[in-house]
PDB file of N, CA and C in Angstrom:
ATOM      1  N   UNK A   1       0.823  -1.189   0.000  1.00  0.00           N
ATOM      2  CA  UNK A   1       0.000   0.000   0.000  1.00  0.00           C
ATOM      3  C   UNK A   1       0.868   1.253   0.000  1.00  0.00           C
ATOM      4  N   UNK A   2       0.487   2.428  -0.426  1.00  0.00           N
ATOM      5  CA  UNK A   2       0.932   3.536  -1.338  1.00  0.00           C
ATOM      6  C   UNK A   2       1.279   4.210   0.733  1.00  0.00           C
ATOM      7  N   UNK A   3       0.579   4.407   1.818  1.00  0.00           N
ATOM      8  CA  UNK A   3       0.279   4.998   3.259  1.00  0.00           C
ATOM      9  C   UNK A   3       1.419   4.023   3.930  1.00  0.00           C
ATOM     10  N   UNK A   4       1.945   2.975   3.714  1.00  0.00           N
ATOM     11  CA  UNK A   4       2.738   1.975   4.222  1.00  0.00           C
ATOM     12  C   UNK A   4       4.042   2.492   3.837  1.00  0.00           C
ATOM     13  N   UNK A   5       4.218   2.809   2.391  1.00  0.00           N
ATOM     14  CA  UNK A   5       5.494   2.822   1.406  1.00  0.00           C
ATOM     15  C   UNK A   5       6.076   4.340   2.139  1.00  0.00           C
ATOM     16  N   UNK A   6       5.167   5.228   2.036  1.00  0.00           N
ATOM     17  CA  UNK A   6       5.514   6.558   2.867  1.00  0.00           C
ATOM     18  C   UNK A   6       5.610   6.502   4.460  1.00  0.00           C
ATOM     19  N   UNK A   7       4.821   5.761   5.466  1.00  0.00           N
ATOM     20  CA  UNK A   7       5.247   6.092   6.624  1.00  0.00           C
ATOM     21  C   UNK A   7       6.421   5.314   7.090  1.00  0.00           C
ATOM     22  N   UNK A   8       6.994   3.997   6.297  1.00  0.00           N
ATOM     23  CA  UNK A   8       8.323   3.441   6.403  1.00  0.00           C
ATOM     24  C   UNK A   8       9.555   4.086   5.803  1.00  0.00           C
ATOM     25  N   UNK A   9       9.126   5.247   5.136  1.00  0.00           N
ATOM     26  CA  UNK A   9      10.529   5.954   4.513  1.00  0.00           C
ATOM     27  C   UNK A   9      11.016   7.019   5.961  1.00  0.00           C
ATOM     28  N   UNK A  10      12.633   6.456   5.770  1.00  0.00           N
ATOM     29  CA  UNK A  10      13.176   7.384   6.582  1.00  0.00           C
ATOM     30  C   UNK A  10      13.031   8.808   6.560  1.00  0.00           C
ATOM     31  N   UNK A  11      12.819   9.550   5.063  1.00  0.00           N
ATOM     32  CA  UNK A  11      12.490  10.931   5.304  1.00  0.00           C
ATOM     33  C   UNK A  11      11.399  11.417   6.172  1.00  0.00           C
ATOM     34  N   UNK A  12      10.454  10.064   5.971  1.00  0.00           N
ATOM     35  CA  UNK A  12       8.621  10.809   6.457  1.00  0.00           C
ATOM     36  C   UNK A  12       8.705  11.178   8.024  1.00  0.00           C
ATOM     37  N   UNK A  13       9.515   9.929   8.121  1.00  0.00           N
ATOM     38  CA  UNK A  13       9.618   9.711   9.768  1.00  0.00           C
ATOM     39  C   UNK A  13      10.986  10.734  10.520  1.00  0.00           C
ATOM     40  N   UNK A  14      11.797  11.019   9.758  1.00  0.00           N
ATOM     41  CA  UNK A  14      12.668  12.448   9.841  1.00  0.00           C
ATOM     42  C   UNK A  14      12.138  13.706  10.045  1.00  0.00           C
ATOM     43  N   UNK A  15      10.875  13.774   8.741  1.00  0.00           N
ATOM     44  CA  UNK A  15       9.826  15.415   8.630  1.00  0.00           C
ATOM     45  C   UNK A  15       8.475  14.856   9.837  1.00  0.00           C
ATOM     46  N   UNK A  16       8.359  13.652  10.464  1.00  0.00           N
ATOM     47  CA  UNK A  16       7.544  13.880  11.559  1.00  0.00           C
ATOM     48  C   UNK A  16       8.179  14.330  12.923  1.00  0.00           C
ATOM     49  N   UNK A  17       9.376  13.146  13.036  1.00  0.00           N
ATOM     50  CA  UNK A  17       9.863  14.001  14.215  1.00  0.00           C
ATOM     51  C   UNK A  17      10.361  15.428  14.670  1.00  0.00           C
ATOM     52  N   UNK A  18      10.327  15.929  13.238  1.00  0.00           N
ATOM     53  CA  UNK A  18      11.249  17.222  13.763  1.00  0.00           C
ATOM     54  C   UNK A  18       9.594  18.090  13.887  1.00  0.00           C
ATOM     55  N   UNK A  19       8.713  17.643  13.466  1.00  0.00           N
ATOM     56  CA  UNK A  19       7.465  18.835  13.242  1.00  0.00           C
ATOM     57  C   UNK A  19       7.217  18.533  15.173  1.00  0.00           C
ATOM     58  N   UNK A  20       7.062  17.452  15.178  1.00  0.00           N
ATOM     59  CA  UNK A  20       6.472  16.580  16.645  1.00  0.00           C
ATOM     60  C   UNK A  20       7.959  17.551  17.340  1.00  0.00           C
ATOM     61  N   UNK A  21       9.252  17.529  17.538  1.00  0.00           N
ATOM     62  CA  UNK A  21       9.476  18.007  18.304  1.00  0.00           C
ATOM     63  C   UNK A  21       9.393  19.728  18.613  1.00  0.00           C
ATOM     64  N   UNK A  22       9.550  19.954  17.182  1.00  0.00           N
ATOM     65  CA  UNK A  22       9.340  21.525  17.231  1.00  0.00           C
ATOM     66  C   UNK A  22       7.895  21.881  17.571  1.00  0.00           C
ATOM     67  N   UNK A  23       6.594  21.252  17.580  1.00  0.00           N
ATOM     68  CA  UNK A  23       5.311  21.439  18.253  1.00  0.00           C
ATOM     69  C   UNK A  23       5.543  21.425  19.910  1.00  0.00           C
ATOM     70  N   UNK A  24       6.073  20.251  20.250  1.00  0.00           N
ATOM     71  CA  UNK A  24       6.514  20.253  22.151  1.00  0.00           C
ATOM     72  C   UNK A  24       7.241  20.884  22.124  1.00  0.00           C
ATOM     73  N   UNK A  25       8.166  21.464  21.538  1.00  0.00           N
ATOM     74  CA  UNK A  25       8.857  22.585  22.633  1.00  0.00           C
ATOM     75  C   UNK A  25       8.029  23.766  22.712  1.00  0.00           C
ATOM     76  N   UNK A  26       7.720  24.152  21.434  1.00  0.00           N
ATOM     77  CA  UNK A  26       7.159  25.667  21.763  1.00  0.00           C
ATOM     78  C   UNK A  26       5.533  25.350  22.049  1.00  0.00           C
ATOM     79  N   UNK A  27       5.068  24.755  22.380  1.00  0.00           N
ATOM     80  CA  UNK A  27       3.618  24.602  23.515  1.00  0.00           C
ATOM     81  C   UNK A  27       4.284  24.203  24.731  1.00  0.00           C
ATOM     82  N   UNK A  28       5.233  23.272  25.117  1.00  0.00           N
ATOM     83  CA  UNK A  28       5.778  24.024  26.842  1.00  0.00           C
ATOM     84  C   UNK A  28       6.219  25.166  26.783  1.00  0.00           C
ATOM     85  N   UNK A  29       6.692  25.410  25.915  1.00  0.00           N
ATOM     86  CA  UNK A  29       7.100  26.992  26.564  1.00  0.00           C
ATOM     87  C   UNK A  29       6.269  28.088  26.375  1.00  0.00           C
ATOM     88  N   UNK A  30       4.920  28.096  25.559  1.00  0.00           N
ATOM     89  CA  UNK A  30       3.838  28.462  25.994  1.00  0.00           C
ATOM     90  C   UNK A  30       3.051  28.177  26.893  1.00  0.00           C
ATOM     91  N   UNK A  31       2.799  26.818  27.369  1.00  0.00           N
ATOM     92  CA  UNK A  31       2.378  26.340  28.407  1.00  0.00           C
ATOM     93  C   UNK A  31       3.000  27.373  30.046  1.00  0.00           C
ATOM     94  N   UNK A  32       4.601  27.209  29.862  1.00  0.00           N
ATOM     95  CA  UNK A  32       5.145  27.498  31.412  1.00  0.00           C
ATOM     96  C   UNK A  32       5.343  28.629  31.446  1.00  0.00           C
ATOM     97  N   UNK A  33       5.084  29.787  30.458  1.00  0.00           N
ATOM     98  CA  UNK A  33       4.608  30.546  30.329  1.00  0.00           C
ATOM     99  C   UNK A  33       3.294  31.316  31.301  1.00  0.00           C
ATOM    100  N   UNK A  34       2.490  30.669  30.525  1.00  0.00           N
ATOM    101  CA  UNK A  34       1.093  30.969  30.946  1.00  0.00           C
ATOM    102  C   UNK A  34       0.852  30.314  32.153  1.00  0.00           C
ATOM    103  N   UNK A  35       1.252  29.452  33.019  1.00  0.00           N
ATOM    104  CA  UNK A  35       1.321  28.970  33.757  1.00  0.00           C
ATOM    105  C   UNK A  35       2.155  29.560  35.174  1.00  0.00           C
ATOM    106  N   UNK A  36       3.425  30.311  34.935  1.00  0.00           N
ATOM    107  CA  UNK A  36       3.605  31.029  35.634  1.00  0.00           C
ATOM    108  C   UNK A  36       2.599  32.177  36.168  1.00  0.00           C
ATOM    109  N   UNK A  37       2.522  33.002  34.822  1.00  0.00           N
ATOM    110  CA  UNK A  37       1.820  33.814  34.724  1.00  0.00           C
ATOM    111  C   UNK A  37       0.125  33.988  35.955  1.00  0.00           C
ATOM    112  N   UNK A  38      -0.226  32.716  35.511  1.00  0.00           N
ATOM    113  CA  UNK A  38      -1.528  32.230  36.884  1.00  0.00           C
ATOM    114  C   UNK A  38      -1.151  32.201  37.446  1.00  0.00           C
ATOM    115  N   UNK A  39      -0.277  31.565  38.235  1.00  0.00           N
ATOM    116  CA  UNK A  39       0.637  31.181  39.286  1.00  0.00           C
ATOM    117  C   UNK A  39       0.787  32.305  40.284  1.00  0.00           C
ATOM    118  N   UNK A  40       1.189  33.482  39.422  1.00  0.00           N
ATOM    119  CA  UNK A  40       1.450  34.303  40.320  1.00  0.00           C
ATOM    120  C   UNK A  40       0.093  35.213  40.604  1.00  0.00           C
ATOM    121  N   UNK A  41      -0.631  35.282  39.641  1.00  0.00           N
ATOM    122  CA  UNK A  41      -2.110  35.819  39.869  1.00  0.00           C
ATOM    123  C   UNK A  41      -2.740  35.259  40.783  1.00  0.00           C
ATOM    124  N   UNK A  42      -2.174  33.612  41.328  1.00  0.00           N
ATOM    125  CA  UNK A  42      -3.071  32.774  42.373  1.00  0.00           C
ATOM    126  C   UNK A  42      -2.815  33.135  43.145  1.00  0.00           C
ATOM    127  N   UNK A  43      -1.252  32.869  43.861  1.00  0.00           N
ATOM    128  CA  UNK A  43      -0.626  33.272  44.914  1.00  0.00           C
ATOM    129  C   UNK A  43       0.051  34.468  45.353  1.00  0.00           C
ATOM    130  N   UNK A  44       0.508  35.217  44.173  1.00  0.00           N
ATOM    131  CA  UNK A  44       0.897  36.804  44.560  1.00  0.00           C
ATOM    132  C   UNK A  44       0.694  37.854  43.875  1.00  0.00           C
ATOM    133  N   UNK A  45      -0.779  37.861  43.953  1.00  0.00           N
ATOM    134  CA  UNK A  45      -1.533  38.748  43.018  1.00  0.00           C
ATOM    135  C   UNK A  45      -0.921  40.380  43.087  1.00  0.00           C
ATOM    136  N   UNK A  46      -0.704  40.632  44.499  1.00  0.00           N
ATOM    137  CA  UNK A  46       0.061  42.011  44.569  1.00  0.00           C
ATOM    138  C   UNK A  46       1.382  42.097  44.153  1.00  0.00           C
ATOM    139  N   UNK A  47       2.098  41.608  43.338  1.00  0.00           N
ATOM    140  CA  UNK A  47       3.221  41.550  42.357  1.00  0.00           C
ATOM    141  C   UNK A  47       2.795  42.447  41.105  1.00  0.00           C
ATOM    142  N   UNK A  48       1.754  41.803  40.597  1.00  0.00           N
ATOM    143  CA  UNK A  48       1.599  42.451  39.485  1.00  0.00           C
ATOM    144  C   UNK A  48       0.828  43.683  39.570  1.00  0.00           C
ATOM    145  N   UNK A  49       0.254  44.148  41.044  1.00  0.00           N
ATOM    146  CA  UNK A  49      -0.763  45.131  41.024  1.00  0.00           C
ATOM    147  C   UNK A  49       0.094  46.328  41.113  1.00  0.00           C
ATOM    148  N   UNK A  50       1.715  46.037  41.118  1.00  0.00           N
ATOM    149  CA  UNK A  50       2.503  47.514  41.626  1.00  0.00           C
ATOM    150  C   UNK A  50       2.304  48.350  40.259  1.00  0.00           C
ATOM    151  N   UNK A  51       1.940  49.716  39.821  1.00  0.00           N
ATOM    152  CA  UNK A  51       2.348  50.590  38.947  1.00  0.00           C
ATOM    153  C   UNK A  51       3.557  50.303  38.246  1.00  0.00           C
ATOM    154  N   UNK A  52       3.696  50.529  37.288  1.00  0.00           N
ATOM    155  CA  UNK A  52       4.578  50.606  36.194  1.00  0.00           C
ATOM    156  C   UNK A  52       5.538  51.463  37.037  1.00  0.00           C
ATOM    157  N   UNK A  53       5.141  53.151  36.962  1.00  0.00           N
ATOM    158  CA  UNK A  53       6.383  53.926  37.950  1.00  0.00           C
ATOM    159  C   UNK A  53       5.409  55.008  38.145  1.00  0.00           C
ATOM    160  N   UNK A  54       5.517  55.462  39.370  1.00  0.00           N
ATOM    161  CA  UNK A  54       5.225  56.526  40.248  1.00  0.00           C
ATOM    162  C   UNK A  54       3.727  57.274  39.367  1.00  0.00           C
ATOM    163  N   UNK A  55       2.608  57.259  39.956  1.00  0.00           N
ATOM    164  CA  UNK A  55       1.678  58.054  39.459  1.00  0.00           C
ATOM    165  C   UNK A  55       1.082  57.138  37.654  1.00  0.00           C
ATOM    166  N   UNK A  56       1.421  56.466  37.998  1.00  0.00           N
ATOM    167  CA  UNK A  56       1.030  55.487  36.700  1.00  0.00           C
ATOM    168  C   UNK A  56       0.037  54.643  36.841  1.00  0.00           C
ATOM    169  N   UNK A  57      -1.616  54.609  36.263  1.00  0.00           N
ATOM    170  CA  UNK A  57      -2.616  53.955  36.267  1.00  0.00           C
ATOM    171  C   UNK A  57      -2.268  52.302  35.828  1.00  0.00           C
ATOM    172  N   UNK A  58      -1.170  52.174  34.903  1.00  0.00           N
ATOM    173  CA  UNK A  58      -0.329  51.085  34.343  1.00  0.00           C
ATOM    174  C   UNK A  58       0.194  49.987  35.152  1.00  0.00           C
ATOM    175  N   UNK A  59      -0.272  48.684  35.604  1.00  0.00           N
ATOM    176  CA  UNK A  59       0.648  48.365  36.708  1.00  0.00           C
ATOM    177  C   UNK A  59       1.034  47.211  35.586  1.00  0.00           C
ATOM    178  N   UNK A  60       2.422  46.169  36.533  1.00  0.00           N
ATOM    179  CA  UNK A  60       2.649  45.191  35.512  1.00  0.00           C
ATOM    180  C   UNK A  60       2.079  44.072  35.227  1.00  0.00           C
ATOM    181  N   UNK A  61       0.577  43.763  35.652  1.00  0.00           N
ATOM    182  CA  UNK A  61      -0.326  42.726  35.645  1.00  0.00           C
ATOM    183  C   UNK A  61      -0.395  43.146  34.390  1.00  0.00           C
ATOM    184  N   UNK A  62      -0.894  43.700  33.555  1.00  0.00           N
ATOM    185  CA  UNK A  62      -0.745  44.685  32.377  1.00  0.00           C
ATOM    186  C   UNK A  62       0.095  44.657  31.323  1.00  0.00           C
ATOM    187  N   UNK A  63       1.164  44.853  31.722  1.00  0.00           N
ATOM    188  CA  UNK A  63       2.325  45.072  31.047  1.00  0.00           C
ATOM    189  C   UNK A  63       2.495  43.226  30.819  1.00  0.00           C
ATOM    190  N   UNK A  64       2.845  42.408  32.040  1.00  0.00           N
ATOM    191  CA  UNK A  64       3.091  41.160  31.729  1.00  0.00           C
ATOM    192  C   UNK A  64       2.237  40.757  31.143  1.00  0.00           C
ATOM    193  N   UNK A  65       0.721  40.873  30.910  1.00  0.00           N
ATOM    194  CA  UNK A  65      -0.410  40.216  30.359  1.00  0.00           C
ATOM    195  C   UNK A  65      -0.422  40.431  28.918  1.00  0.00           C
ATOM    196  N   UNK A  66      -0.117  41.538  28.135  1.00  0.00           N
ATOM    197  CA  UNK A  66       0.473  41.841  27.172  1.00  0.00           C
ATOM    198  C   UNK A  66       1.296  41.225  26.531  1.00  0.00           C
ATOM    199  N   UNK A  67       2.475  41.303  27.404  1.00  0.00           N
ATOM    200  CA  UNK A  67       3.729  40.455  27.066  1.00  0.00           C
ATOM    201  C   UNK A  67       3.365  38.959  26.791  1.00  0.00           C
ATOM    202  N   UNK A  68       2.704  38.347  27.381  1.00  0.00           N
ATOM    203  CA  UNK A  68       2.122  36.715  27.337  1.00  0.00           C
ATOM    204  C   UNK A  68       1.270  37.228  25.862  1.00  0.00           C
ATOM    205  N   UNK A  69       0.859  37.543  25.949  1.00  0.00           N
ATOM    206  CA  UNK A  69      -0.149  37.452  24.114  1.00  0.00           C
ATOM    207  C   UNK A  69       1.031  37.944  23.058  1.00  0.00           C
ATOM    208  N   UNK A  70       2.080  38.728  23.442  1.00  0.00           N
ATOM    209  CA  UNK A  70       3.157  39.095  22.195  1.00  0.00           C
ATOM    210  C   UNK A  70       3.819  37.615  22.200  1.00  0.00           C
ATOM    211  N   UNK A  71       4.303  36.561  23.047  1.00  0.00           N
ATOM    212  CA  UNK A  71       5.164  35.680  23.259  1.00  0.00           C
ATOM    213  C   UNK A  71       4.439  34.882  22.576  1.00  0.00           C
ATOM    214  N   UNK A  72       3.263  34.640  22.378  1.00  0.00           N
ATOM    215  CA  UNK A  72       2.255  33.800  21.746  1.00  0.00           C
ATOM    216  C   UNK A  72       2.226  34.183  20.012  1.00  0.00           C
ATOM    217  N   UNK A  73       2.082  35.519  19.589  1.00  0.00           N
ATOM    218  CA  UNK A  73       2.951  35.678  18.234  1.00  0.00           C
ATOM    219  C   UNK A  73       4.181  35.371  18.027  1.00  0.00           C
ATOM    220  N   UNK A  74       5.180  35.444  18.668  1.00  0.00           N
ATOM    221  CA  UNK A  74       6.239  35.498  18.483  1.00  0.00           C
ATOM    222  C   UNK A  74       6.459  33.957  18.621  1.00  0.00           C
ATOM    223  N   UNK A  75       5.870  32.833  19.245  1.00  0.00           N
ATOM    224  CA  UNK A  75       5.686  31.760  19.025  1.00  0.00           C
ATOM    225  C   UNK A  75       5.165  31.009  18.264  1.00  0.00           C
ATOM    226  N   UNK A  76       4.327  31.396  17.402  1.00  0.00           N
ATOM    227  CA  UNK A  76       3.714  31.476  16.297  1.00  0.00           C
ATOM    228  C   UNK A  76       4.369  31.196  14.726  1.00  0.00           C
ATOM    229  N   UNK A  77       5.668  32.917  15.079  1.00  0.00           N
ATOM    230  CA  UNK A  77       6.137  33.484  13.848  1.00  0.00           C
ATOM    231  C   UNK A  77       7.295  32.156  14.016  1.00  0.00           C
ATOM    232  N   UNK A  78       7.511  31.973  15.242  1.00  0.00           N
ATOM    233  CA  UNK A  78       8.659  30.798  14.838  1.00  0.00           C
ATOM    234  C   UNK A  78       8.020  29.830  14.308  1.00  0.00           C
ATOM    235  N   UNK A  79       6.950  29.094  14.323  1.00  0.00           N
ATOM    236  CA  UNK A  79       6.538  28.081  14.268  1.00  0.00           C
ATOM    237  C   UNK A  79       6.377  28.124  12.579  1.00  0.00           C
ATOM    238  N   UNK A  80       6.112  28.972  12.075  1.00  0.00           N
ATOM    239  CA  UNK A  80       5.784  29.766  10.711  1.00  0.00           C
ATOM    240  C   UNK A  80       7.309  29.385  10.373  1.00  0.00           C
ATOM    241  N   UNK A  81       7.919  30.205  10.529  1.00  0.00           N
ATOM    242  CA  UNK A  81       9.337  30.140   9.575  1.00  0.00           C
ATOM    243  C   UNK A  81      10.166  29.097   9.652  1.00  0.00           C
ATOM    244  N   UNK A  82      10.125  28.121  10.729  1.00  0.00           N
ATOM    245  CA  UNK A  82      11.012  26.536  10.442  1.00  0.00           C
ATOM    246  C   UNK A  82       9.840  25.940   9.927  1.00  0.00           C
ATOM    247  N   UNK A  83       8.582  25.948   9.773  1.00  0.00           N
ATOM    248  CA  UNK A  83       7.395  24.671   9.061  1.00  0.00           C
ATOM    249  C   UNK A  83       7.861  25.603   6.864  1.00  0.00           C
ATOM    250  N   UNK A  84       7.839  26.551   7.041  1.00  0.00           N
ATOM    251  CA  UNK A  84       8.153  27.265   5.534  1.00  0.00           C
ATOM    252  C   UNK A  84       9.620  27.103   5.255  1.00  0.00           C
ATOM    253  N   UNK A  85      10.675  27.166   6.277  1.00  0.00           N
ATOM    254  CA  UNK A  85      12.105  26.588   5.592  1.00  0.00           C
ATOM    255  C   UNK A  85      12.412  25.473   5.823  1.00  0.00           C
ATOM    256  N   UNK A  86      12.483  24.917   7.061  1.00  0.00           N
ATOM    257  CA  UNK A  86      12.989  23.245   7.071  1.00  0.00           C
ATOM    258  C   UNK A  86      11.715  22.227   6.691  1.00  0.00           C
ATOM    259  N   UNK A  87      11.038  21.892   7.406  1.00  0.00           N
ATOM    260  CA  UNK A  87       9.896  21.433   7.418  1.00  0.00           C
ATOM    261  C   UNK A  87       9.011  21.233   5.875  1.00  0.00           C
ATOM    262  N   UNK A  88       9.027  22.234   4.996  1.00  0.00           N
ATOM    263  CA  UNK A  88       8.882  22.502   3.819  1.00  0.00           C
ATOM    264  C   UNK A  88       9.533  21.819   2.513  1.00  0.00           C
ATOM    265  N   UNK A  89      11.055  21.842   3.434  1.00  0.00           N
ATOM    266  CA  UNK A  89      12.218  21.663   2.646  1.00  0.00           C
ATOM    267  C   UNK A  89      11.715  19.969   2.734  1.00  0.00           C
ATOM    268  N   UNK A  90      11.862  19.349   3.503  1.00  0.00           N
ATOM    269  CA  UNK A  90      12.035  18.311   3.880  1.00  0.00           C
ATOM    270  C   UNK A  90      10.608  17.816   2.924  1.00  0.00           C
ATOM    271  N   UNK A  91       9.197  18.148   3.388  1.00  0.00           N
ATOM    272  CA  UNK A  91       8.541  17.712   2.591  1.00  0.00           C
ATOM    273  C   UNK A  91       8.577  17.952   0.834  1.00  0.00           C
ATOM    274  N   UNK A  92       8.938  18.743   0.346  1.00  0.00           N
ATOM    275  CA  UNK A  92       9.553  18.665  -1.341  1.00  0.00           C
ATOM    276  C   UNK A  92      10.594  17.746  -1.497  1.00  0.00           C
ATOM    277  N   UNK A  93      11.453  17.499  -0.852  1.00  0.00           N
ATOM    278  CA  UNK A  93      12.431  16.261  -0.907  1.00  0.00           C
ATOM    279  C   UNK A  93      11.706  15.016  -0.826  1.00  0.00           C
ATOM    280  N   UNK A  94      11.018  14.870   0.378  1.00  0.00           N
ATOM    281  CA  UNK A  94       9.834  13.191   0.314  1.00  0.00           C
ATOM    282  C   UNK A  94       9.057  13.382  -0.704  1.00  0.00           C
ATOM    283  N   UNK A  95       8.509  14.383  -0.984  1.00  0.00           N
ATOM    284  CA  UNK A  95       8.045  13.783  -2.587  1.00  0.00           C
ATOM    285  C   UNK A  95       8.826  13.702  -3.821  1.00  0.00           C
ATOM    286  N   UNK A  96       9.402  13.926  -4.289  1.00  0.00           N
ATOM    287  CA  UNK A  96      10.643  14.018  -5.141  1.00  0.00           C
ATOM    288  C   UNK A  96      11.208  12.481  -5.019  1.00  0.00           C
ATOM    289  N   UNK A  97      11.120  12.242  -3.900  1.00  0.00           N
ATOM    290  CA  UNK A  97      12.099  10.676  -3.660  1.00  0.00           C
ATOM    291  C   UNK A  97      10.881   9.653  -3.490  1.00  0.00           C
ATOM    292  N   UNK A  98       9.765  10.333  -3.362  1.00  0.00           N
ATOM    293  CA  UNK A  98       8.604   8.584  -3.714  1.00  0.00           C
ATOM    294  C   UNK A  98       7.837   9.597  -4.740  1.00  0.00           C
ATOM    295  N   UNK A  99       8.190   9.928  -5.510  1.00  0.00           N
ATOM    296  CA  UNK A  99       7.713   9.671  -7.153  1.00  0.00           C
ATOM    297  C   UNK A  99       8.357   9.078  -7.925  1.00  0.00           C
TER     298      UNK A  99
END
């Protein structure tokens, strides 16, 4: 079968592991992320309630909460540019070599 011939080729199983590992790393590190992030909202909510600086409506519950949704693009844009250069690469090569 044509699903047999491809998941026994060393490339397929090369372009899965690297997708599979590059997916777990950057969801733990979104995960422990966001996880801190509660963490400290559970237990030391007055951390983040201090002002930015002096006379500032801004505190860093704010500022860090922000920061967690930019880290989440920016996790993203990586995920984007190794699946479009390596990942990419790798799949035009497995087809090329089972045609």
């Amino acid at each position: 079968m044509e699903t047999e011939r491809i998941a026994g080729h060393a490339l397929f199983r090369r372009l899965a592991f690297e997708r599979r590992c590059l997916g777990g790393v950057l969801a733990f590190a979104m995960a422990a992320v966001y996880f801190a992030y509660i963490l400290t909202i559970a237990f030391r909510p007055s951390l983040l309630g201090v002002p930015v600086h002096a006379n500032s409506v801004v505190t860093w519950g704010i500022v860090v909460g922000a920061a967690l949704l930019s880290f989440g693009f920016v996790l993203t844009a990586i995920y984007v540019l190794v699946a479009n250069t390596r990942l990419d690469a790798l799949s035009w090569h497995l087809q090329e070599t089972l045609q």
